[in-house]
N, C-alpha and C. Protein backbone atom coordinates (compact mmCIF):
# COMPACT_ATOMS: atom_id res chain seq x y z
N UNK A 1 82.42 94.05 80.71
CA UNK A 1 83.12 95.13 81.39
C UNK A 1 83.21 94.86 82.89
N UNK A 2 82.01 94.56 83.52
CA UNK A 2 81.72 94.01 85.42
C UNK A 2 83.00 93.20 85.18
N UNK A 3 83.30 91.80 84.33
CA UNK A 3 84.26 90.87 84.40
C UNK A 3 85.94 91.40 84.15
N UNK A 4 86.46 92.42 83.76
CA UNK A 4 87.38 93.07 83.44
C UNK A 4 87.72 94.04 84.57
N UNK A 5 86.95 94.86 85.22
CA UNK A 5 87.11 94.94 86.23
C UNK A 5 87.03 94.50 87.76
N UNK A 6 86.64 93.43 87.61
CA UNK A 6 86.43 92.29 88.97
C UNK A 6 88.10 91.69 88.82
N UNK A 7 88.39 91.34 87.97
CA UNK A 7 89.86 90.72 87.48
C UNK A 7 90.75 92.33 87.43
N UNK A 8 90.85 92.83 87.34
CA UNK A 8 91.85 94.02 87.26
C UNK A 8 91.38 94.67 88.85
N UNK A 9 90.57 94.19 89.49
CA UNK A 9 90.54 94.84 91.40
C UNK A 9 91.27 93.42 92.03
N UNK A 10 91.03 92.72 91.84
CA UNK A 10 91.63 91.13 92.12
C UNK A 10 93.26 91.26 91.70
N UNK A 11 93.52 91.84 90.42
CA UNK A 11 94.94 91.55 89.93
C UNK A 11 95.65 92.84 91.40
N UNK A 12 94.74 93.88 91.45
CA UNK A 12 95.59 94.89 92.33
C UNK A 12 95.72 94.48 93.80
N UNK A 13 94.40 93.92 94.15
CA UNK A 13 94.10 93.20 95.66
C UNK A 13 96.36 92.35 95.79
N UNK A 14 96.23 91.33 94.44
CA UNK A 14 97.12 90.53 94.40
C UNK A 14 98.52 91.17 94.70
N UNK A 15 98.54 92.29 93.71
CA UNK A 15 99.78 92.84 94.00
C UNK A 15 100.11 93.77 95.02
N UNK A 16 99.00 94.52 95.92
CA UNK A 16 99.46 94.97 97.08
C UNK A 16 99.77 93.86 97.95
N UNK A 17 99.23 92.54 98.38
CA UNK A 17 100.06 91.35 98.63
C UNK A 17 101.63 91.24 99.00
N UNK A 18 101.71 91.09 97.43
CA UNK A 18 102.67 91.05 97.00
C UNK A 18 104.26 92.30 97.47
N UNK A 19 103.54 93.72 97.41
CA UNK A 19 104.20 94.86 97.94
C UNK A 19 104.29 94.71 99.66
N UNK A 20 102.74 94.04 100.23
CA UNK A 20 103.13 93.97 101.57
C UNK A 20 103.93 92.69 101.86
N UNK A 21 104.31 91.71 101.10
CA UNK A 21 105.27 90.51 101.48
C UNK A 21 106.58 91.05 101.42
N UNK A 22 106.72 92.18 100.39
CA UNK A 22 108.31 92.54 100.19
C UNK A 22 108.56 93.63 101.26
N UNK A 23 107.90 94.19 101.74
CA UNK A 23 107.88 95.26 102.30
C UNK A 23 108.01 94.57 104.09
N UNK A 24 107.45 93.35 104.35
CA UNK A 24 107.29 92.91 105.94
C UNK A 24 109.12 92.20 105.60
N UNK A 25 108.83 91.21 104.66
CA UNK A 25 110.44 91.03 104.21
C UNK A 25 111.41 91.16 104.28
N UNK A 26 111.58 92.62 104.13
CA UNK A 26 112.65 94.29 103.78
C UNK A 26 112.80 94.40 105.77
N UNK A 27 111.95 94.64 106.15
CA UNK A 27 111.84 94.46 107.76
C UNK A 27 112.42 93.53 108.25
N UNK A 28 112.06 92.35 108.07
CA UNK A 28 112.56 91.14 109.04
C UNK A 28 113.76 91.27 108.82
N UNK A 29 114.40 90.97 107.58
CA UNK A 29 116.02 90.66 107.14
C UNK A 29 116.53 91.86 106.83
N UNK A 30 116.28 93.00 106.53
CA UNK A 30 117.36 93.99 105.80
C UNK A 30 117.63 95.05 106.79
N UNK A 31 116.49 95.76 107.35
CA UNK A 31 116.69 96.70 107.61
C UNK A 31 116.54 96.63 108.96
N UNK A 32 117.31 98.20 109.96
CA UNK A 32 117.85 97.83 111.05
C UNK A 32 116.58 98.53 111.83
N UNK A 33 116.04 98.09 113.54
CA UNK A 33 116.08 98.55 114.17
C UNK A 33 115.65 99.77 114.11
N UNK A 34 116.51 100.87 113.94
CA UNK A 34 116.94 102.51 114.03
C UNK A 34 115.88 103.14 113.22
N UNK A 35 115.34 103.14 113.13
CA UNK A 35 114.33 103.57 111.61
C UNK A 35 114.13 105.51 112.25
N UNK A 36 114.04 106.35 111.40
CA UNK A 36 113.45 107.35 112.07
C UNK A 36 112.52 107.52 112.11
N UNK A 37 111.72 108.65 112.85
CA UNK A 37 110.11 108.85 113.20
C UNK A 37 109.43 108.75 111.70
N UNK A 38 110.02 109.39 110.71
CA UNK A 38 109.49 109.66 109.50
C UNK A 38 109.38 108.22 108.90
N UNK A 39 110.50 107.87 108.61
CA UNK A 39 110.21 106.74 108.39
C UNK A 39 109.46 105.85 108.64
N UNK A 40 109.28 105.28 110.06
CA UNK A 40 108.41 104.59 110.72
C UNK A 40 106.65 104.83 110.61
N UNK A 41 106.64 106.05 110.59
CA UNK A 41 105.61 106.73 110.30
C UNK A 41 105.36 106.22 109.01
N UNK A 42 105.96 106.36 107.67
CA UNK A 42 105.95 105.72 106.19
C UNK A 42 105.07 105.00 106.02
N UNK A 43 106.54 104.07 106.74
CA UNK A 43 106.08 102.01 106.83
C UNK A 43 104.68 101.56 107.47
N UNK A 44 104.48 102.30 108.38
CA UNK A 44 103.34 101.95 109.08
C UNK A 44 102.29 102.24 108.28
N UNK A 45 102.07 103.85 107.57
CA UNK A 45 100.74 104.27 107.31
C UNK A 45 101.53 103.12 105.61
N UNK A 46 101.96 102.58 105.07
CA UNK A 46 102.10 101.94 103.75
C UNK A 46 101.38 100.82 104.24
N UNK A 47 101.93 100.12 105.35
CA UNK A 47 101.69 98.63 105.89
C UNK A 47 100.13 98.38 105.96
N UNK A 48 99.59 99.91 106.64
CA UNK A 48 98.09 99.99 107.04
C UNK A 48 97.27 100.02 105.62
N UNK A 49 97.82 101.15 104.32
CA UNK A 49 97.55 101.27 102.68
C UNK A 49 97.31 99.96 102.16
N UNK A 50 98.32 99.08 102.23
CA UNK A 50 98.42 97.83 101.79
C UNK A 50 97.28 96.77 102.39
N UNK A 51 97.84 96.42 103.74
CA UNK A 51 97.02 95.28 103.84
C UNK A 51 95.20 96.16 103.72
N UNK A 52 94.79 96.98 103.82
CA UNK A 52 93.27 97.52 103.69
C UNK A 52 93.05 97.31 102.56
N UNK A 53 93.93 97.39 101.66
CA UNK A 53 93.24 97.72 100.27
C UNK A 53 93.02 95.80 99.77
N UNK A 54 94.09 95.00 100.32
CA UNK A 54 94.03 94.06 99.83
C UNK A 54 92.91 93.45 100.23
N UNK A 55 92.14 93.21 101.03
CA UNK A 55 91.13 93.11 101.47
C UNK A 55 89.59 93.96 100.56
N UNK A 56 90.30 95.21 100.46
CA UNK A 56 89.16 96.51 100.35
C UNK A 56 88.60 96.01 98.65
N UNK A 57 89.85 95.96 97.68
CA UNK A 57 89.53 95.67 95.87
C UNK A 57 89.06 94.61 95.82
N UNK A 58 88.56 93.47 96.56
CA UNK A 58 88.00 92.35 96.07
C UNK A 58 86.78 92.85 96.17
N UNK A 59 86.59 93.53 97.67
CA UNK A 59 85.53 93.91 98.37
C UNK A 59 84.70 94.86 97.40
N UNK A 60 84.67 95.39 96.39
CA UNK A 60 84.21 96.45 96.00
C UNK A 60 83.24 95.66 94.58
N UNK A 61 83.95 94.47 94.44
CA UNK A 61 83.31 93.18 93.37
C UNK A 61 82.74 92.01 93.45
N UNK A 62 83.17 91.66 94.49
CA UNK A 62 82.43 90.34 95.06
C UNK A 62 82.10 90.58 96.70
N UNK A 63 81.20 89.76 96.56
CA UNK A 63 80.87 89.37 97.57
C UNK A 63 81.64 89.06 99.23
N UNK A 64 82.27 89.93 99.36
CA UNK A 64 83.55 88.91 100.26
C UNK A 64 83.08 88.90 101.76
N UNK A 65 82.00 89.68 102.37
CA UNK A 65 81.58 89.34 103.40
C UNK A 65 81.04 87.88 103.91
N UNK A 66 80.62 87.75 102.77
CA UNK A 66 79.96 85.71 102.90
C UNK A 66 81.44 85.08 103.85
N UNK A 67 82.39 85.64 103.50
CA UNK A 67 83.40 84.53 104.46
C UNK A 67 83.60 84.22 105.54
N UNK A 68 82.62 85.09 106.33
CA UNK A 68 82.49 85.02 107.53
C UNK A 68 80.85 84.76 107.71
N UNK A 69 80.72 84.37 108.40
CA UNK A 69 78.98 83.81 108.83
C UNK A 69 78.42 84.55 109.22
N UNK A 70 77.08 84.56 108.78
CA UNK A 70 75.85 84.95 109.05
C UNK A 70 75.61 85.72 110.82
N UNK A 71 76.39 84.69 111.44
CA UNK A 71 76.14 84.64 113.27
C UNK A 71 76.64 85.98 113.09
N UNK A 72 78.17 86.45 112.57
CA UNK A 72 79.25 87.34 113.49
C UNK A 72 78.39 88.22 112.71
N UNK A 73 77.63 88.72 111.88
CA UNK A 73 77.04 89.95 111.69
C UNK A 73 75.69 90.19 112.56
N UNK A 74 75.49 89.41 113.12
CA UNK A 74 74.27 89.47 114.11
C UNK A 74 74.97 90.37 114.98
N UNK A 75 74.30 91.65 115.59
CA UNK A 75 74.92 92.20 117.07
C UNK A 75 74.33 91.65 118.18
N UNK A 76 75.24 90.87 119.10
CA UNK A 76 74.57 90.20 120.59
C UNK A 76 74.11 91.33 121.77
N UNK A 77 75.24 91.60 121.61
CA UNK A 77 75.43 92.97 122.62
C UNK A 77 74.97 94.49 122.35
N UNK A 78 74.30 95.34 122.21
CA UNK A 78 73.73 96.33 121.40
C UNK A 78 74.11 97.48 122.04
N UNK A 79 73.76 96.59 123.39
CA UNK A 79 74.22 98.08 124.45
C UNK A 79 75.53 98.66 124.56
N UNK A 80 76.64 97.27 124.86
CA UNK A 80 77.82 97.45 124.46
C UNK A 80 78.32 98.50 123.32
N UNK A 81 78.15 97.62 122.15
CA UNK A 81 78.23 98.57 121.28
C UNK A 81 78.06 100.11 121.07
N UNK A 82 77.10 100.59 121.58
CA UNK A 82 76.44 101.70 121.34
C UNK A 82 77.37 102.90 122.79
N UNK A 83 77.84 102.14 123.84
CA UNK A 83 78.76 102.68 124.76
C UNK A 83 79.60 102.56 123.89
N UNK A 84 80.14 101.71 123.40
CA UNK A 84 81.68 101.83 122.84
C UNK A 84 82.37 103.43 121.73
N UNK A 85 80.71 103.00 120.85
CA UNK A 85 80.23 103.89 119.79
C UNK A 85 80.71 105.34 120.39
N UNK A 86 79.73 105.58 121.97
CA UNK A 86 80.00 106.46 122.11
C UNK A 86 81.53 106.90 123.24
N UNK A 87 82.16 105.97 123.64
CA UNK A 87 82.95 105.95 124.77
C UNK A 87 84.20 106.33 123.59
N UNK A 88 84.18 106.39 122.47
CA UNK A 88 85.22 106.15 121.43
C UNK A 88 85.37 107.62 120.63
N UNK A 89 84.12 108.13 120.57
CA UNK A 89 83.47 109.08 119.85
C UNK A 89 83.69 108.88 118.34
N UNK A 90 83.29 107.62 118.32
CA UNK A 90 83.52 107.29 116.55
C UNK A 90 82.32 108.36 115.66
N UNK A 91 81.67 109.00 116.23
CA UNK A 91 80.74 109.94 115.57
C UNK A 91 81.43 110.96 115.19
N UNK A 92 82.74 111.64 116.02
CA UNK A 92 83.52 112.32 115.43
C UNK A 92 84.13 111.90 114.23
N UNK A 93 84.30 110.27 113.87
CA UNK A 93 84.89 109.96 112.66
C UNK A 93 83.92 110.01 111.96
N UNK A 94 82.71 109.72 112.26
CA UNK A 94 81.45 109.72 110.99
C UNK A 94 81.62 110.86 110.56
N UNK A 95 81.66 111.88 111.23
CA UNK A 95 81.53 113.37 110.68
C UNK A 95 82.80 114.11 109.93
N UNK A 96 83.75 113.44 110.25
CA UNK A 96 85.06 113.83 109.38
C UNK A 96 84.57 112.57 108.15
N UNK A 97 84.24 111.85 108.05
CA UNK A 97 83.76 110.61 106.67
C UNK A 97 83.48 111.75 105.91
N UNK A 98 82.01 112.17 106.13
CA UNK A 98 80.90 112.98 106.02
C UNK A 98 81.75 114.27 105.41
N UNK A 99 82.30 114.86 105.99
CA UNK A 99 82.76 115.99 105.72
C UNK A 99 84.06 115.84 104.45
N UNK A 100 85.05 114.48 104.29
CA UNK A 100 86.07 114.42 103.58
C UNK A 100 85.69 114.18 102.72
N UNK A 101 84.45 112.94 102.74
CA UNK A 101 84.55 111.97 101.43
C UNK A 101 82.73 111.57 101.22
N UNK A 102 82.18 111.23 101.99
CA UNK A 102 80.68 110.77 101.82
C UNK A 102 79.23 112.32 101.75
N UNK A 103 79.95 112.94 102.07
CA UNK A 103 79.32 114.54 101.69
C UNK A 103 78.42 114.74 100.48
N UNK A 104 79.17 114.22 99.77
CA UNK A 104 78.17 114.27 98.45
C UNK A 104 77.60 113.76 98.15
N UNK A 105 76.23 114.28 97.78
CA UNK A 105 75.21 112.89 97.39
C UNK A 105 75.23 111.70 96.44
N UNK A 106 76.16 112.17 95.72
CA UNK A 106 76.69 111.04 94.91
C UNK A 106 77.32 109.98 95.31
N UNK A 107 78.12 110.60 96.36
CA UNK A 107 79.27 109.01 97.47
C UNK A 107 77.77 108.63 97.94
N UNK A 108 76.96 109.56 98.47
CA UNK A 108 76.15 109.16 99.46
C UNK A 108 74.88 108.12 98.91
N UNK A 109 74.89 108.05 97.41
CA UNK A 109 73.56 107.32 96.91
C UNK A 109 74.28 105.92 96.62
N UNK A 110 75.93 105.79 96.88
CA UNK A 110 76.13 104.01 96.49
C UNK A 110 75.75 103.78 97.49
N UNK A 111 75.60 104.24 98.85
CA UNK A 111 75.42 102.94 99.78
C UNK A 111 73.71 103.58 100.12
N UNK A 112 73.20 104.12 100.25
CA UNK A 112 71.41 104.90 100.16
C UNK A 112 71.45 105.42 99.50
N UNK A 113 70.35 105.27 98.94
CA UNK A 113 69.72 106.11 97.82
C UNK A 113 68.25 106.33 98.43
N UNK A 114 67.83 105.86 99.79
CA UNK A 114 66.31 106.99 100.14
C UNK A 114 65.11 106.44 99.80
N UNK A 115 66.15 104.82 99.43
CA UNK A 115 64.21 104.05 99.64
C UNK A 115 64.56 102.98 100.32
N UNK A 116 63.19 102.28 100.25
CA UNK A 116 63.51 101.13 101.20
C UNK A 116 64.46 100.05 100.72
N UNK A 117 64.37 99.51 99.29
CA UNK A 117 65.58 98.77 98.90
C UNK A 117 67.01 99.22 99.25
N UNK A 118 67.18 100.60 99.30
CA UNK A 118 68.22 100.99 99.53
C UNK A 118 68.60 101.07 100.78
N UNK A 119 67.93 100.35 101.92
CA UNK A 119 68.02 99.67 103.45
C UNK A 119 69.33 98.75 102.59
N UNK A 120 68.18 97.81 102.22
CA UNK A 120 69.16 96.48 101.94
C UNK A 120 70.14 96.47 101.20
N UNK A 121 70.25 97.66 100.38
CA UNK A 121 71.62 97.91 100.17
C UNK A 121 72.54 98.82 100.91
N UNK A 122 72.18 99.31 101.59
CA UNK A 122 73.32 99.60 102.81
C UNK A 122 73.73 98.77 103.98
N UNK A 123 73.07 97.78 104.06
CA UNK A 123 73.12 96.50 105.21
C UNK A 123 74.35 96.01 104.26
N UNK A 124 74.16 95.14 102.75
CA UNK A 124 74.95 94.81 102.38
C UNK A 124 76.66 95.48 101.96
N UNK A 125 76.19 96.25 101.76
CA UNK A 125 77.55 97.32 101.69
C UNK A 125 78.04 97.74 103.20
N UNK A 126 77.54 97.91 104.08
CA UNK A 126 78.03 97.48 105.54
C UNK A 126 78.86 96.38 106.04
N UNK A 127 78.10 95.31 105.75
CA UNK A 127 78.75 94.19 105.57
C UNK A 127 80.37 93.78 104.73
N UNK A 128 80.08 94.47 103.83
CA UNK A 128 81.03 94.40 102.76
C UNK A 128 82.36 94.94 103.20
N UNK A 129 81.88 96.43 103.70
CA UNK A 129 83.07 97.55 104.67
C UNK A 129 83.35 96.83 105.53
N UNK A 130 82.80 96.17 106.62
CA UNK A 130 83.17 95.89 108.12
C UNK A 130 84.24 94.29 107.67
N UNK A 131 83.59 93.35 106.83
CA UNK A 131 84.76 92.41 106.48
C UNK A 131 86.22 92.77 106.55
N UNK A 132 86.10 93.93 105.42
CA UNK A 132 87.35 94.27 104.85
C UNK A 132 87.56 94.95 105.57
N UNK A 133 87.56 95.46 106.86
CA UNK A 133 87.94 96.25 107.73
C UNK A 133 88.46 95.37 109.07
N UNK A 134 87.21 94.79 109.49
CA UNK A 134 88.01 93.70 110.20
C UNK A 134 89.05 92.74 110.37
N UNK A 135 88.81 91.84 108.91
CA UNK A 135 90.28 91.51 108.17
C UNK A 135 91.50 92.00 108.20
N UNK A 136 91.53 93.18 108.09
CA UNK A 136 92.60 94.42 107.88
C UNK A 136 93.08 94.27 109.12
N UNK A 137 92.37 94.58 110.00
CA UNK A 137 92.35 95.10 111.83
C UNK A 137 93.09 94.25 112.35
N UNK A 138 92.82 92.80 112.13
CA UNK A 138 93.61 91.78 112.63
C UNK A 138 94.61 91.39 112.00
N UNK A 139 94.86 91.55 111.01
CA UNK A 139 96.01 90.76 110.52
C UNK A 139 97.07 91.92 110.34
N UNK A 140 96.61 93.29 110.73
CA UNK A 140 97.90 94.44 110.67
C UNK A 140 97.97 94.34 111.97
N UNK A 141 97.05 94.28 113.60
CA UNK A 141 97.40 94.25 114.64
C UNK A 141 98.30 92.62 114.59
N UNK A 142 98.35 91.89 114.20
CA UNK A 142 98.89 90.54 114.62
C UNK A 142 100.53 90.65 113.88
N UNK A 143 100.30 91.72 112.45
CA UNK A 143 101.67 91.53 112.05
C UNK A 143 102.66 92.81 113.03
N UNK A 144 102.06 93.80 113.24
CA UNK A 144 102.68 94.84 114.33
C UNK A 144 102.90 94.23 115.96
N UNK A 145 102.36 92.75 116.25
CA UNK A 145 102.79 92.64 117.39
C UNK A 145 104.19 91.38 117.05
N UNK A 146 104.06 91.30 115.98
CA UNK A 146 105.19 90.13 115.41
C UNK A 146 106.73 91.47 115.05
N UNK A 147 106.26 92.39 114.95
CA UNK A 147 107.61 92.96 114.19
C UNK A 147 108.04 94.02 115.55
N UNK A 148 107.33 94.15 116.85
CA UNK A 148 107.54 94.38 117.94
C UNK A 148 108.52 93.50 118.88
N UNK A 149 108.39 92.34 118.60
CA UNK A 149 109.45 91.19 118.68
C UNK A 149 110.64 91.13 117.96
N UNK A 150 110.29 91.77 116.73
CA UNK A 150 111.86 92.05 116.46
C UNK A 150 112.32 93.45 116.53
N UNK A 151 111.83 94.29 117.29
CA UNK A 151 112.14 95.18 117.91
C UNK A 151 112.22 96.64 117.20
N UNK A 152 111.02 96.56 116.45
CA UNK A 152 110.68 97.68 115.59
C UNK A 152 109.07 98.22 116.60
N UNK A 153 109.55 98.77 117.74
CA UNK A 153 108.60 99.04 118.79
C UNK A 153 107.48 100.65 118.22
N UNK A 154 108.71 101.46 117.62
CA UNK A 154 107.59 102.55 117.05
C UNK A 154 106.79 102.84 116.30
N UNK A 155 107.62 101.97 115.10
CA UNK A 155 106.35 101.48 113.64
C UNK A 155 105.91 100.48 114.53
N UNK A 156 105.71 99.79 115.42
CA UNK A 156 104.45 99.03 115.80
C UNK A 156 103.40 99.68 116.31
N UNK A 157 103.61 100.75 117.03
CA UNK A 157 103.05 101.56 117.75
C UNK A 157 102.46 102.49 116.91
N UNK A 158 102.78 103.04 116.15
CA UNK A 158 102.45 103.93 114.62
C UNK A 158 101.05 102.93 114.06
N UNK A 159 101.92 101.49 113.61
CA UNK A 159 100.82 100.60 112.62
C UNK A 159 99.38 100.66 113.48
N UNK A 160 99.78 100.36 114.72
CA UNK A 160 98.51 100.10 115.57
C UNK A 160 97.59 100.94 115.39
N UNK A 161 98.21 102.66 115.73
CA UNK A 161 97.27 103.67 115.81
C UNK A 161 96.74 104.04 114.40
N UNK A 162 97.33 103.90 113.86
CA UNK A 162 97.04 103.92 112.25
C UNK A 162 95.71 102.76 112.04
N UNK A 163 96.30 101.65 112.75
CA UNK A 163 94.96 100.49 112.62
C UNK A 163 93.80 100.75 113.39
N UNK A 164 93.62 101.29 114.33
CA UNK A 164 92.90 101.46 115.14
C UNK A 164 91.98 102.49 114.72
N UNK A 165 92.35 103.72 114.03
CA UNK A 165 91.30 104.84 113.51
C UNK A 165 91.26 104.40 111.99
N UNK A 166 91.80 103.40 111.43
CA UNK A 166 91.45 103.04 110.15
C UNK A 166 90.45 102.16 109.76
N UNK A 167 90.73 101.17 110.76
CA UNK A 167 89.88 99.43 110.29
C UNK A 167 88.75 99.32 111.77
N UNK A 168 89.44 100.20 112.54
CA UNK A 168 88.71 99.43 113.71
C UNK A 168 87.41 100.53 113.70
N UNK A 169 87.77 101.69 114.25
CA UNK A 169 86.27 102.62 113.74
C UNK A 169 85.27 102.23 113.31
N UNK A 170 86.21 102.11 111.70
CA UNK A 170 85.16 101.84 110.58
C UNK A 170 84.25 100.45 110.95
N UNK A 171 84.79 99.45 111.74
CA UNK A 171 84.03 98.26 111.99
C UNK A 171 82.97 98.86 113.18
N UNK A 172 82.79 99.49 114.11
CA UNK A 172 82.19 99.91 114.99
C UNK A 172 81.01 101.04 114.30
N UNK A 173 81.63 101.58 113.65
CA UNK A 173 80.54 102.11 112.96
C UNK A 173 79.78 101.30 112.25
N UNK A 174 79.98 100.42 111.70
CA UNK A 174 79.24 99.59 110.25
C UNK A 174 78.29 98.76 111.44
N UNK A 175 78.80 98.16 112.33
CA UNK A 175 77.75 97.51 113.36
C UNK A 175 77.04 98.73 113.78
N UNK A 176 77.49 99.99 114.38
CA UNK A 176 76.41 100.67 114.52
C UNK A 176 75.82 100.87 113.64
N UNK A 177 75.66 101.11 112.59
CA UNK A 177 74.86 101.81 111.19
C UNK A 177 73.84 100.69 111.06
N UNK A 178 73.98 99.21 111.25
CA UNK A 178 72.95 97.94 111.33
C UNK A 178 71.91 98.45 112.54
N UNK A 179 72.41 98.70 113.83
CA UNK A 179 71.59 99.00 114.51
C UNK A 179 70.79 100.10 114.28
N UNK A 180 70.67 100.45 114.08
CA UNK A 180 70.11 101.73 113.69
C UNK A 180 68.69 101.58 112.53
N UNK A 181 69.85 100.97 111.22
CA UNK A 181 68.64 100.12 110.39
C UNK A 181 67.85 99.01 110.87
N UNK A 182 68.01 98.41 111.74
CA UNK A 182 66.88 97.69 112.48
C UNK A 182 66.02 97.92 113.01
N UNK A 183 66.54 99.06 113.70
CA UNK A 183 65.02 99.86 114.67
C UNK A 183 64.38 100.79 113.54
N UNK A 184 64.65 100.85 111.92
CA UNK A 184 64.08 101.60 111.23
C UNK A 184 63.17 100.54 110.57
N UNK A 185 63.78 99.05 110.20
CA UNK A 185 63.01 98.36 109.71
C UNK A 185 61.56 97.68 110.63
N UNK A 186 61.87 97.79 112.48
CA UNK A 186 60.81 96.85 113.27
C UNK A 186 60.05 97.65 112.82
């Protein structure tokens, strides 16, 4: 059953891909310029749906943080961080998390469950989020500064902000949430 659904999050990972190739596509060659607010608005929060998730369904089965090294999950800077944390007020997003979706103790026991193993499984499931978040972050900021060049300036501006309280947060939080478990583990 684990193997049936690792392959059926993989087959979906594949085909949002696939929806975001036709969809950046549909942009470059078809469609004009002119888009309205609504629209733009659409494309952007779809563009942001897409590339997260493609990243997000592998993430939920394998391992996919390993693709990046050991180093970039180390925090250098702590202090930084923890200004940013708060210069950002990403605690206001923890608390809308908290309040939409992680509220219940049931969301709340996949990543803790209130013992000490369950440290190390929230480090790893941290890990797991901040990949697929980071991933996301860059490659929707890099494709919104490419389709700004072809002069789709508001859905770029849309994708961004959309990227920015979606992927980027969530990465600032997940490094904060490490810090935190460190000074619980010294």
């Amino acid at each position: 059953m684990r193997k049936l659904k690792a392959l059926l999050f993989i087959f979906f990972s594949i085909f949002l891909l696939y929806r975001t190739v036709l969809m950046v596509n549909n942009l470059w060659i078809n469609y004009s310029t002119e888009l309205s607010f609504g629209k733009s608005l659409l494309l952007s929060f779809l563009l942001n749906l897409y590339i997260t998730g493609i990243f997000a369904f592998p993430g939920f089965v394998l391992p996919t943080h390993k693709l990046l090294s050991k180093k970039y999950y180390q925090i250098k800077n702590k202090k930084l961080l923890i200004q940013t944390y708060k210069f950002l007020r990403v605690d206001i997003f923890r608390q809308a998390l908290l309040f939409a979706f992680w509220g219940s103790k049931k969301n709340r026991s996949k990543y803790f469950n209130g013992t000490k193993g369950g440290l190390q499984n929230f480090i790893y499931q941290s890990k797991q989020s901040e990949f697929g978040h980071i991933a996301s972050f860059i490659i929707i900021l890099a494709l919104s500064l490419a389709l700004v060049l072809k002069g789709y300036v508001l859905l770029s501006c849309l994708a961004i902000s959309i990227n920015i309280l979606g992927n980027f947060y969530p990465v600032v939080l997940q490094r904060y949430h490490r810090i935190r478990i460190e000074n619980i583990l010294k």
